[in-house]
N, C-alpha and C. Protein backbone atom coordinates (compact mmCIF):
# COMPACT_ATOMS: atom_id res chain seq x y z
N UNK A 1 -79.89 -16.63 18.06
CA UNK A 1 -78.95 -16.48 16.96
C UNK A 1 -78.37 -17.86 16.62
N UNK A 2 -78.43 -18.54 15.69
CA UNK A 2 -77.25 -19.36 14.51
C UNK A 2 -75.94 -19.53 14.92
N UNK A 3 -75.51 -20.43 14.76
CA UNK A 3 -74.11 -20.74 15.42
C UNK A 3 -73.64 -20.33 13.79
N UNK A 4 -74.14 -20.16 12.75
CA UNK A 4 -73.79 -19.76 11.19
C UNK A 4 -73.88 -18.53 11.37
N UNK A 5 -74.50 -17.81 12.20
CA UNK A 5 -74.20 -16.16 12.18
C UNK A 5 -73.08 -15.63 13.18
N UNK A 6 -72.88 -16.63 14.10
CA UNK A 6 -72.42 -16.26 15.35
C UNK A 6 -70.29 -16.50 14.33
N UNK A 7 -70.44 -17.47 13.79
CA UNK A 7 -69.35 -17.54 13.21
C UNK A 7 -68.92 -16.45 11.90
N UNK A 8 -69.82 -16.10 11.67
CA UNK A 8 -69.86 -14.94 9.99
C UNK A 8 -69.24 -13.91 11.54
N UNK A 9 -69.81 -13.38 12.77
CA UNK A 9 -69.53 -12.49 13.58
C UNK A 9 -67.82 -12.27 13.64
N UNK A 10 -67.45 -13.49 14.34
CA UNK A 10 -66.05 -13.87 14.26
C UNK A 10 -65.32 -13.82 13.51
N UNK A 11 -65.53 -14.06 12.03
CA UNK A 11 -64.76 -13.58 11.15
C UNK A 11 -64.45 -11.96 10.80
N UNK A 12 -65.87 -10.95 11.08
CA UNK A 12 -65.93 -9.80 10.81
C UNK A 12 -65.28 -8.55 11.72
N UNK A 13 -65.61 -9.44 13.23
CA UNK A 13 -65.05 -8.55 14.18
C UNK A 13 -63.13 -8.71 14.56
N UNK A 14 -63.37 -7.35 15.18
CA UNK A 14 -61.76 -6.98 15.03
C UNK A 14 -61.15 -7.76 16.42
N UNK A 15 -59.46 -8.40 15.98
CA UNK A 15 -59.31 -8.96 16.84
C UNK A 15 -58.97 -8.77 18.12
N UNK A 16 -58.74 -6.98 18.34
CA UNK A 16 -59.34 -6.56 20.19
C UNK A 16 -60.18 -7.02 20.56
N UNK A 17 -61.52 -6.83 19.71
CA UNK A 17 -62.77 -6.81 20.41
C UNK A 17 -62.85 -8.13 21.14
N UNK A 18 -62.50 -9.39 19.87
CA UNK A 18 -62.69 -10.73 20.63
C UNK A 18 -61.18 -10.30 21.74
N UNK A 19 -60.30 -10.18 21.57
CA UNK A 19 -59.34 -10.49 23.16
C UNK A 19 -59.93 -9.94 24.25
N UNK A 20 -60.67 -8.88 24.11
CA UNK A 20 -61.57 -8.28 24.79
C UNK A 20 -62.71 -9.29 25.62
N UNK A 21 -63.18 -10.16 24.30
CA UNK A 21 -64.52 -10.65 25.22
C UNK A 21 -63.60 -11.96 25.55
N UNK A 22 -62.63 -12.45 25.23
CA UNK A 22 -62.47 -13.65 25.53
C UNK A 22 -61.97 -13.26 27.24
N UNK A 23 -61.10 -12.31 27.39
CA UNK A 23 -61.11 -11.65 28.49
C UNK A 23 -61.83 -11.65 29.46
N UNK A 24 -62.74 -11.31 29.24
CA UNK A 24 -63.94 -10.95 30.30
C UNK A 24 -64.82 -12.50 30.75
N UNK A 25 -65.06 -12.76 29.53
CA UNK A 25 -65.75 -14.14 29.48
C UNK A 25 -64.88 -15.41 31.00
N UNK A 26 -63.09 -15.35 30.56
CA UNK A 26 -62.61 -15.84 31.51
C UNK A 26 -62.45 -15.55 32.84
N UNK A 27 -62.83 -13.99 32.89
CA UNK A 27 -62.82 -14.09 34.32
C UNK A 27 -64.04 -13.77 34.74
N UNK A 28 -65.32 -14.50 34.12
CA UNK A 28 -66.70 -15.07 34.96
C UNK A 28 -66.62 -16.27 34.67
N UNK A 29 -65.91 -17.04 34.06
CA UNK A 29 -66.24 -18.46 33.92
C UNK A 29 -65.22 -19.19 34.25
N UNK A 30 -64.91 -20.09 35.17
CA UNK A 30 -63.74 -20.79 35.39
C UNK A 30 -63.88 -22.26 34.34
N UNK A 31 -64.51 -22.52 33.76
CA UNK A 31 -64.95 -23.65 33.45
C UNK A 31 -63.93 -23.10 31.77
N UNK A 32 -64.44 -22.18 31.10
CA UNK A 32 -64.23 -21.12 29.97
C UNK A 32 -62.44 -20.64 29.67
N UNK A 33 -62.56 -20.38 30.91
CA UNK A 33 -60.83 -20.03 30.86
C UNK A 33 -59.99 -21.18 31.80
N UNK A 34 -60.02 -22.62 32.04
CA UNK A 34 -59.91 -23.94 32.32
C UNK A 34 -59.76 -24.01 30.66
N UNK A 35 -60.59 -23.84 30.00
CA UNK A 35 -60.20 -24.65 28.10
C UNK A 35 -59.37 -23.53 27.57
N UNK A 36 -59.66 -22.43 27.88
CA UNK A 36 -58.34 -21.62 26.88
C UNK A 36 -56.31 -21.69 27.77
N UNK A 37 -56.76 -22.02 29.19
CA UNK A 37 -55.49 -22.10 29.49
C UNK A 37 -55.17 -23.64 28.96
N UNK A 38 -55.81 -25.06 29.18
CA UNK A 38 -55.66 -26.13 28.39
C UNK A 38 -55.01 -25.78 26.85
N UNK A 39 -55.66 -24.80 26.15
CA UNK A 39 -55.25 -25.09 24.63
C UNK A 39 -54.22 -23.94 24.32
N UNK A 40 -54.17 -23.21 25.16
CA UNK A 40 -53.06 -22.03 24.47
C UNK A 40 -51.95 -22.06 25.74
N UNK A 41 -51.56 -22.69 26.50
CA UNK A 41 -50.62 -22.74 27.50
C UNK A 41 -50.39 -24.05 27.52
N UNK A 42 -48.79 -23.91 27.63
CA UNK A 42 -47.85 -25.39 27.84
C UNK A 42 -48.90 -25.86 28.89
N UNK A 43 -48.70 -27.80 28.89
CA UNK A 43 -48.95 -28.08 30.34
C UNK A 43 -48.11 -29.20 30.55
N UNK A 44 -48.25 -29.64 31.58
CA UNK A 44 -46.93 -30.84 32.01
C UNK A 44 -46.67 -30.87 30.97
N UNK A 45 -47.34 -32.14 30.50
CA UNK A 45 -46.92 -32.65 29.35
C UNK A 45 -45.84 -33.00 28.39
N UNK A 46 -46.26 -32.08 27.86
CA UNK A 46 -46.01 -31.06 26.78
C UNK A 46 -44.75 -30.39 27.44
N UNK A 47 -44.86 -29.59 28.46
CA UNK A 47 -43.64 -28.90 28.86
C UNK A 47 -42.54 -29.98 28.97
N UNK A 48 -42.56 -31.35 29.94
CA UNK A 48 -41.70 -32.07 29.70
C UNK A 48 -40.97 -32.16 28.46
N UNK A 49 -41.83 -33.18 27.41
CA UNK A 49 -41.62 -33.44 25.79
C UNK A 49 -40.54 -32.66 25.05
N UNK A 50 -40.76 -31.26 25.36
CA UNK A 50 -39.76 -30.31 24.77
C UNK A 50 -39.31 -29.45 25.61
N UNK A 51 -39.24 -29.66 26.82
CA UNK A 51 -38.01 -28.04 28.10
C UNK A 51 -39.03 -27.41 27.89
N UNK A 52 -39.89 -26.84 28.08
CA UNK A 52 -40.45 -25.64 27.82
C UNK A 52 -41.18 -25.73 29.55
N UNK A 53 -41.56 -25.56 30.43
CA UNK A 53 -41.95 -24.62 31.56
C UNK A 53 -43.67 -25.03 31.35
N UNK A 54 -44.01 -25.55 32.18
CA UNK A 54 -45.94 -25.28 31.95
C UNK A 54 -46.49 -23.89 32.27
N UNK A 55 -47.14 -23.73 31.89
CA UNK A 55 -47.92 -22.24 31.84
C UNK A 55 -47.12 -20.87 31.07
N UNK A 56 -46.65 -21.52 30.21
CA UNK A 56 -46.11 -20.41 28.98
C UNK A 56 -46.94 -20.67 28.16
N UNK A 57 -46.84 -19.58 27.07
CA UNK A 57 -47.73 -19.58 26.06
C UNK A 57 -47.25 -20.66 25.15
N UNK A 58 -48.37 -21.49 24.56
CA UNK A 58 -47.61 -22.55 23.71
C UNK A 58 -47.59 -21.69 22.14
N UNK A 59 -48.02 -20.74 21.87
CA UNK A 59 -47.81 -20.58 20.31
C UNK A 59 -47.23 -19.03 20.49
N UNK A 60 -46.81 -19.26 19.45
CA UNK A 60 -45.41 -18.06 19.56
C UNK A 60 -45.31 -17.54 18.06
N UNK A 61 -44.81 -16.21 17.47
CA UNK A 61 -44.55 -16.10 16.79
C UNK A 61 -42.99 -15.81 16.22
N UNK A 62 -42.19 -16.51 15.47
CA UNK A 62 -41.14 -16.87 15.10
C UNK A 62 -40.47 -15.36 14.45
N UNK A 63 -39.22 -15.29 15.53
CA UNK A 63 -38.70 -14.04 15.07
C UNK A 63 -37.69 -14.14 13.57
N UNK A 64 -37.53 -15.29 13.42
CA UNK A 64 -36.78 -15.56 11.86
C UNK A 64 -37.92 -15.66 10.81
N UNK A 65 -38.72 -16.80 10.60
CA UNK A 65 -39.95 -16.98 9.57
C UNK A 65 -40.86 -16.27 9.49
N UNK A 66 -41.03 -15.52 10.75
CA UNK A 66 -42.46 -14.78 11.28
C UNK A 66 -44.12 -15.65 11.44
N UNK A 67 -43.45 -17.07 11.29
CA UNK A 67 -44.78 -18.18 10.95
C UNK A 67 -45.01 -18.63 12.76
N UNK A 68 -46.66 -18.93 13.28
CA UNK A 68 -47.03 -19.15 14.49
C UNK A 68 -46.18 -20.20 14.61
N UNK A 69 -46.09 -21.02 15.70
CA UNK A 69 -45.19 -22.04 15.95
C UNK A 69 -45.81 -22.32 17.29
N UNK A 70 -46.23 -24.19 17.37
CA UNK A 70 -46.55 -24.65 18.74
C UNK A 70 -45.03 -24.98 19.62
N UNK A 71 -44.99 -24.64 20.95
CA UNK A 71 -43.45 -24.85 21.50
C UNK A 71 -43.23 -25.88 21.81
N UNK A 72 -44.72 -26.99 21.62
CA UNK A 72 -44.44 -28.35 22.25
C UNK A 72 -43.97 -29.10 21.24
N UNK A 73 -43.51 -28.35 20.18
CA UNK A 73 -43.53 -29.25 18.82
C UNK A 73 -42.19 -28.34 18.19
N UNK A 74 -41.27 -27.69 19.01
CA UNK A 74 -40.36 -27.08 18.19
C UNK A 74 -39.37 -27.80 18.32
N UNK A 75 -38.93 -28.38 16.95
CA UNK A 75 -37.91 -29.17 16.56
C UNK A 75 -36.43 -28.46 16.08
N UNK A 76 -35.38 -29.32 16.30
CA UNK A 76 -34.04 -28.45 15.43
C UNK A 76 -34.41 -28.12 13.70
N UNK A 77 -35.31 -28.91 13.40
CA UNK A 77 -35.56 -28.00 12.00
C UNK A 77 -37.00 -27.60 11.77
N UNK A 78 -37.42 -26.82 12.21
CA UNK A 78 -38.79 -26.62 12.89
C UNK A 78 -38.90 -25.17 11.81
N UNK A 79 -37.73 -24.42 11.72
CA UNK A 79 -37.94 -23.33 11.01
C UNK A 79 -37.02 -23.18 9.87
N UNK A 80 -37.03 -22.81 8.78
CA UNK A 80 -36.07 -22.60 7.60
C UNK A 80 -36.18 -21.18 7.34
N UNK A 81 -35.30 -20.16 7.11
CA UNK A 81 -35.18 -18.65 6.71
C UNK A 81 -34.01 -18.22 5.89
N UNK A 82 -34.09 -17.49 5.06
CA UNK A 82 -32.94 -16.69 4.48
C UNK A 82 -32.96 -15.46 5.52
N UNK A 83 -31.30 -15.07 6.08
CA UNK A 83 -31.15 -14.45 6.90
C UNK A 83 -30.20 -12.95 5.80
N UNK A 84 -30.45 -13.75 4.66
CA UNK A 84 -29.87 -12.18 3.48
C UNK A 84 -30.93 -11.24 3.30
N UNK A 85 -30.28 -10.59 2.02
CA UNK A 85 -31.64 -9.47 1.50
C UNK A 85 -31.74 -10.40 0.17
N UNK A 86 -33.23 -9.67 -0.43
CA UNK A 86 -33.30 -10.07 -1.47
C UNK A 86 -33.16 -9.60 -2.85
N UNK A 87 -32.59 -9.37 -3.81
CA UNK A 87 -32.24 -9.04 -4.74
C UNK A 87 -32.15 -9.41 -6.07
N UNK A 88 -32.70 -8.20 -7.11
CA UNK A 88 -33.08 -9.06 -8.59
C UNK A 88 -31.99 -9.33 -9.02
N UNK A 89 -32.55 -10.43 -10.21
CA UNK A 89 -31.84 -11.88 -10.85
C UNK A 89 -31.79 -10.84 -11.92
N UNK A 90 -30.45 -10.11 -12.24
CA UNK A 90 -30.11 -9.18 -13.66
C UNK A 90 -30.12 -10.28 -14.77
N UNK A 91 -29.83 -11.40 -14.64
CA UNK A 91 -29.84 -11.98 -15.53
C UNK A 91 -31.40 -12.56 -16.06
N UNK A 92 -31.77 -12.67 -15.28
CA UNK A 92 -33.71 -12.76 -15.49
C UNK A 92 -34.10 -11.55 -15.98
N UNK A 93 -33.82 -10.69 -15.70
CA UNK A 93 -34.80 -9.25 -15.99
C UNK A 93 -33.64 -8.23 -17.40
N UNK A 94 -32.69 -9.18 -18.11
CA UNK A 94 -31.72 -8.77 -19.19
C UNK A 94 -32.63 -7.83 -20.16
N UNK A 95 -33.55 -8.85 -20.82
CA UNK A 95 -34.82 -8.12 -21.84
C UNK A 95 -35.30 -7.31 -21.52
N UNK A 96 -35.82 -6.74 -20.09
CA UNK A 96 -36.67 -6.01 -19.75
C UNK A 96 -36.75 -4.42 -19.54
N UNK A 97 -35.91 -3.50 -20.49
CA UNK A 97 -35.54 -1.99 -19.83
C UNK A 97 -36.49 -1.53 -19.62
N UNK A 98 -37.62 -1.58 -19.44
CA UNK A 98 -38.65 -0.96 -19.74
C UNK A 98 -39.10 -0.79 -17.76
N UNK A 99 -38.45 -1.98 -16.91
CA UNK A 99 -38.90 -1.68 -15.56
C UNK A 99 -37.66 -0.84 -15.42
N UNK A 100 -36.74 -0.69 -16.19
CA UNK A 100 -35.70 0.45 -15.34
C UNK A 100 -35.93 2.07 -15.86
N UNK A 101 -36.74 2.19 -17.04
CA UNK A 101 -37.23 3.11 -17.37
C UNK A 101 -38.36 4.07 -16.64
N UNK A 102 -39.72 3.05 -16.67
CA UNK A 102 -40.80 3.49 -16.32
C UNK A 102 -41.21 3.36 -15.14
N UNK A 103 -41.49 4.41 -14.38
CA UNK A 103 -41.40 4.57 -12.37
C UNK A 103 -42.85 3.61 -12.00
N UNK A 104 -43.66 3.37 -13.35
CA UNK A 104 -45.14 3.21 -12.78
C UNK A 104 -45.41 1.44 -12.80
N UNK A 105 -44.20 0.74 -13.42
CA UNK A 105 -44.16 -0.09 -13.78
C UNK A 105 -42.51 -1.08 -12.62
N UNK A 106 -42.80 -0.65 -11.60
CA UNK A 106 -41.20 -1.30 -10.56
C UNK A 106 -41.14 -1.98 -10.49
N UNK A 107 -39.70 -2.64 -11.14
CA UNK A 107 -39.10 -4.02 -10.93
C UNK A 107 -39.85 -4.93 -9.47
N UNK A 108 -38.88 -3.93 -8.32
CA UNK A 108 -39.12 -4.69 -7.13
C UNK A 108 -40.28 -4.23 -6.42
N UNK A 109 -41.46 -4.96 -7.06
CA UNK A 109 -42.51 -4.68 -6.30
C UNK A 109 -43.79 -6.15 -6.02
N UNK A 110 -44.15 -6.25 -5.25
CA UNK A 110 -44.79 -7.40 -4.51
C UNK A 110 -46.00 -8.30 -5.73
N UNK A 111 -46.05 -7.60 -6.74
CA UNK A 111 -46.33 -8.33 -8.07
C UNK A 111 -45.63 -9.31 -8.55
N UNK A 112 -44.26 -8.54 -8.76
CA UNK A 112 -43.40 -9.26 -9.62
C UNK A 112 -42.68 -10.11 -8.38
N UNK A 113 -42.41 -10.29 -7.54
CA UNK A 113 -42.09 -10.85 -6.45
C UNK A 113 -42.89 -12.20 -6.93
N UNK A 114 -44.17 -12.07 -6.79
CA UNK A 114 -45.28 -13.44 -6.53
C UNK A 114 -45.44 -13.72 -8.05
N UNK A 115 -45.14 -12.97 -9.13
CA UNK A 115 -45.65 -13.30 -10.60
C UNK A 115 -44.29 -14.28 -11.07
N UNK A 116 -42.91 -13.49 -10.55
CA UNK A 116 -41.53 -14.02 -11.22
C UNK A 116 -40.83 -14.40 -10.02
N UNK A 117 -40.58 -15.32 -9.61
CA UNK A 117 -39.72 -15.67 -8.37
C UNK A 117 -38.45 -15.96 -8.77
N UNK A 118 -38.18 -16.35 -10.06
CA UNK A 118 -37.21 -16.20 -10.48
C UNK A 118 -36.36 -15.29 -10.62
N UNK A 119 -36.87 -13.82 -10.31
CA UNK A 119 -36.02 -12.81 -11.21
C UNK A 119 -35.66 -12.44 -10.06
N UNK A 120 -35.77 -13.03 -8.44
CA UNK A 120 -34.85 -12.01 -7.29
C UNK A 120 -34.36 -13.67 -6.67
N UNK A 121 -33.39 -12.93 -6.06
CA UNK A 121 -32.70 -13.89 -5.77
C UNK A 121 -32.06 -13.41 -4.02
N UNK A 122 -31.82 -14.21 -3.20
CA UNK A 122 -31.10 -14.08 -1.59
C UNK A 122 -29.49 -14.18 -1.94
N UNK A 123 -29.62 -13.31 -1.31
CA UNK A 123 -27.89 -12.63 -1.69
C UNK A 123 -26.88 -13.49 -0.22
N UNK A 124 -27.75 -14.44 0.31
CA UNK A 124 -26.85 -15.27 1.40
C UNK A 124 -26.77 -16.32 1.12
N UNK A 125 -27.54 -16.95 -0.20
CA UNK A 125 -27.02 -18.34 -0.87
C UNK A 125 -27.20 -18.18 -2.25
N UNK A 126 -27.80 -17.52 -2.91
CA UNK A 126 -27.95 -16.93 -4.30
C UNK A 126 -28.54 -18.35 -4.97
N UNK A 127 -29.56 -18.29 -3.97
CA UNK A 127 -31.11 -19.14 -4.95
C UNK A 127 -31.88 -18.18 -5.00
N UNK A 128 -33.16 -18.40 -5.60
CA UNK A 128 -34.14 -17.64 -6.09
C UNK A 128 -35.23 -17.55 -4.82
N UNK A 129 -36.44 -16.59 -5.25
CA UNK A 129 -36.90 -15.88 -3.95
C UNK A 129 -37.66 -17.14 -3.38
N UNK A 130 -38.19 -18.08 -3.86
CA UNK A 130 -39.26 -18.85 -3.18
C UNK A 130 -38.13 -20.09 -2.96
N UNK A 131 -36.94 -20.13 -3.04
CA UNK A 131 -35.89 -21.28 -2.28
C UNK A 131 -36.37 -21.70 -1.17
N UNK A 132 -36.32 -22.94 -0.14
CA UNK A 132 -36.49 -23.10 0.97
C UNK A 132 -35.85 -22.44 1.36
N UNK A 133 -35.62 -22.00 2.94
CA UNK A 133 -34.60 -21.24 3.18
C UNK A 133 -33.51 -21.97 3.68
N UNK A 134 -31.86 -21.27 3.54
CA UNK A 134 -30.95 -22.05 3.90
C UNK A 134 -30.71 -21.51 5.42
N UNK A 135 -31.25 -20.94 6.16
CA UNK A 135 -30.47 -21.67 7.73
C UNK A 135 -31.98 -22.55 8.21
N UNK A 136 -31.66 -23.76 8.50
CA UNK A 136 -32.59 -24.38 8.87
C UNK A 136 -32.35 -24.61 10.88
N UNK A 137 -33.54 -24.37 11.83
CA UNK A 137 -33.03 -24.01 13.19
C UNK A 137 -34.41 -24.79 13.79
N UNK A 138 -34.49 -24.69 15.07
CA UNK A 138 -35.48 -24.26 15.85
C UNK A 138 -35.94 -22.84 15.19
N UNK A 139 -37.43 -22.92 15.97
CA UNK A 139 -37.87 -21.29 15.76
C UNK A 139 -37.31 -20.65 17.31
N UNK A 140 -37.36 -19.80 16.95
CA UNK A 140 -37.33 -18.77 17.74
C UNK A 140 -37.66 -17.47 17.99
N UNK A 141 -38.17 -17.16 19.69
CA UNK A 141 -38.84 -15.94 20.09
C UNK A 141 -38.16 -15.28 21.38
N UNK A 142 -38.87 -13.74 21.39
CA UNK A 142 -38.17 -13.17 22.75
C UNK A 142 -38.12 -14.31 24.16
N UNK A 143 -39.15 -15.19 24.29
CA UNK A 143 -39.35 -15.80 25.39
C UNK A 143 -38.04 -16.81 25.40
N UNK A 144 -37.40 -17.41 24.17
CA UNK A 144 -36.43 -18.28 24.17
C UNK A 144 -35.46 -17.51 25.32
N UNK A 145 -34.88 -16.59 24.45
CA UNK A 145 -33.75 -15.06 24.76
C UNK A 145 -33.98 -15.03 26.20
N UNK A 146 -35.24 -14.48 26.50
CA UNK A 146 -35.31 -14.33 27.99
C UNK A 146 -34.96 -15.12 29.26
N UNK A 147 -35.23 -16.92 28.49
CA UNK A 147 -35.01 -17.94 29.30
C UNK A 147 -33.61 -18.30 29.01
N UNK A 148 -32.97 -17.57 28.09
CA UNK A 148 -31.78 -18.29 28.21
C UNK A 148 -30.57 -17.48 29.12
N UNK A 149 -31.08 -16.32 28.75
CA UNK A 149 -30.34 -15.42 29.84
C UNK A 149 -30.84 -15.95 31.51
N UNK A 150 -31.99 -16.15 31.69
CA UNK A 150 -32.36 -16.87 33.56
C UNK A 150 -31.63 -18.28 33.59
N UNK A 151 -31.65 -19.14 32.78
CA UNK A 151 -30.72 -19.94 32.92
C UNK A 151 -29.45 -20.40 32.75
N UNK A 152 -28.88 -19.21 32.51
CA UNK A 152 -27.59 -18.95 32.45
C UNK A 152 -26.93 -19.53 31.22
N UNK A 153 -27.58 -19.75 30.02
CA UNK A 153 -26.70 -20.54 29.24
C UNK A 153 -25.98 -19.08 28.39
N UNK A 154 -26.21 -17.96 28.41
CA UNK A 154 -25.35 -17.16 27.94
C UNK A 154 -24.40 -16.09 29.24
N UNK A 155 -24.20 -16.86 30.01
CA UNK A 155 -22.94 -16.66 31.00
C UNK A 155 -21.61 -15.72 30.97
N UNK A 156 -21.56 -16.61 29.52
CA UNK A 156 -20.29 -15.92 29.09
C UNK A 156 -19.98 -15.20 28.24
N UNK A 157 -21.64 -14.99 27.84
CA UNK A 157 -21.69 -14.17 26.80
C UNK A 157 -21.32 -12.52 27.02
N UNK A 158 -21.98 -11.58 25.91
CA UNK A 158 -21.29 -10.30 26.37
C UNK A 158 -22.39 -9.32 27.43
N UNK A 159 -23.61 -10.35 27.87
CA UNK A 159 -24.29 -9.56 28.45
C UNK A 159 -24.03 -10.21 29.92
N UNK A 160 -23.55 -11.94 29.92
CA UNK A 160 -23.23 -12.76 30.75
C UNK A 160 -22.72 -12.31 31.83
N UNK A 161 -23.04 -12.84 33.52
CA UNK A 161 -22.07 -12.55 34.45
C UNK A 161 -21.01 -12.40 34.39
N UNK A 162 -20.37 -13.17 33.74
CA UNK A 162 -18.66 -13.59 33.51
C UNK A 162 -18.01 -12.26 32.98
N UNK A 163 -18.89 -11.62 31.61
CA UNK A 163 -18.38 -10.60 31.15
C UNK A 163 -18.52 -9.37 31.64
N UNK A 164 -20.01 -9.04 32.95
CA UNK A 164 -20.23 -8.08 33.33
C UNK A 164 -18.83 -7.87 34.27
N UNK A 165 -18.36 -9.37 34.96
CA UNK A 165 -17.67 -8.89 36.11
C UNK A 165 -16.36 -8.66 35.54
N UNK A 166 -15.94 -8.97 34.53
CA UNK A 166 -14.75 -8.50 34.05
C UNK A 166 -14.86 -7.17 33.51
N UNK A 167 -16.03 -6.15 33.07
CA UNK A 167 -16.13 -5.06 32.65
C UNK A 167 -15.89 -4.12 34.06
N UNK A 168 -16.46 -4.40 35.06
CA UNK A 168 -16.38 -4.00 36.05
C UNK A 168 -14.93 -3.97 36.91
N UNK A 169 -13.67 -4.67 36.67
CA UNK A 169 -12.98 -5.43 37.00
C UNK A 169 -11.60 -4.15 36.28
C-alpha cells in the first residue's frame, strides 16, 4: 500500500479506531510509543520552561476558548474569551421584521452569526460577535484546577483546608 492511500485512510477513519491502534501499536513497540510519549507529553524541558510536571499531557483543551493549547507554551495571554452571552445588535437588525415574523427564516441562527457579525453583540463588553475577546488569561483546563488544589494554592479557598476546618469547627 501507498503512503497516499495509507494517509486518504487516516483522514476517513474514526478517531477511536486510530486511539485504538495507536494503543496497541504502543504496547508492542517501545521504540513507537518512546515518539508518541516524546511528542504528546511534557518532558524536562519543557516542564521546567513553564511549571508544568514532565509526563503530563502537553496539549489540552481550553475550558474558556475551547481551542487545543501546548502547556509548554501557555502564556498570561495565551487565551482571549468573552465570558458573556451573545446577543443581537437591535440596532443592526432595525429594517429587518421579517426575521421576527417568519419562524423559517431565525434571526439567531449560525448563518447569520457567520454572514452578519455585526448584528450580535457580547453582552460583557458590548462589541460585536467576532471582537477579540475581552478577558485575556492563560488557558485553562481541569488538570490546572486539579494541580492547584494538590498544591495548595487554593487553601483558603472555599474548598481549602483552612475553610474545611473552620466548617467543621
Amino acid at each position: 500500500m501507498s503512503s497516499k492511500e495509507l494517509k486518504y485512510c487516516f483522514q476517513n477513519v474514526s478517531a477511536e479506531r486510530l486511539r485504538s491502534l495507536i494503543n496497541t501499536i504502543c504496547d508492542v513497540s517501545d521504540e513507537t510509543r518512546a515518539i508518541f510519549e516524546q511528542e504528546l507529553l511534557t518532558q524536562e524541558q519543557g516542564a521546567t520552561l513553564r511549571k508544568t510536571k514532565p509526563g503530563q499531557p502537553r496539549y489540552l483543551k481550553c475550558e474558556n476558548c475551547e481551542k487545543e493549547f501546548d502547556v509548554t507554551e501557555n502564556i498570561k495571554d495565551s487565551c482571549n474569551y468573552h465570558e458573556g452571552e451573545l446577543e443581537t445588535n437591535d440596532d443592526f437588525w432595525v429594517d429587518d421584521d421579517q426575521y421576527d415574523h417568519d419562524p423559517s427564516y431565525p434571526l439567531e441562527s449560525e448563518h447569520h452569526r457567520k454572514t452578519f457579525p455585526e448584528g450580535f453583540i457580547w453582552d460583557c463588553c458590548d462589541e460585536q460577535l467576532d471582537a477579540p475577546g475581552c478577558i485575556v488569561q492563560k488557558h485553562e483546563h481541569k488538570l490546572d484546577k486539579q494541580h492547584d488544589k494538590v498544591d495548595g494554592r487554593e487553601a483558603t479557598g472555599e474548598d481549602g483546608p483552612v475553610a474545611k476546618k473552620a466548617r467543621i469547627e
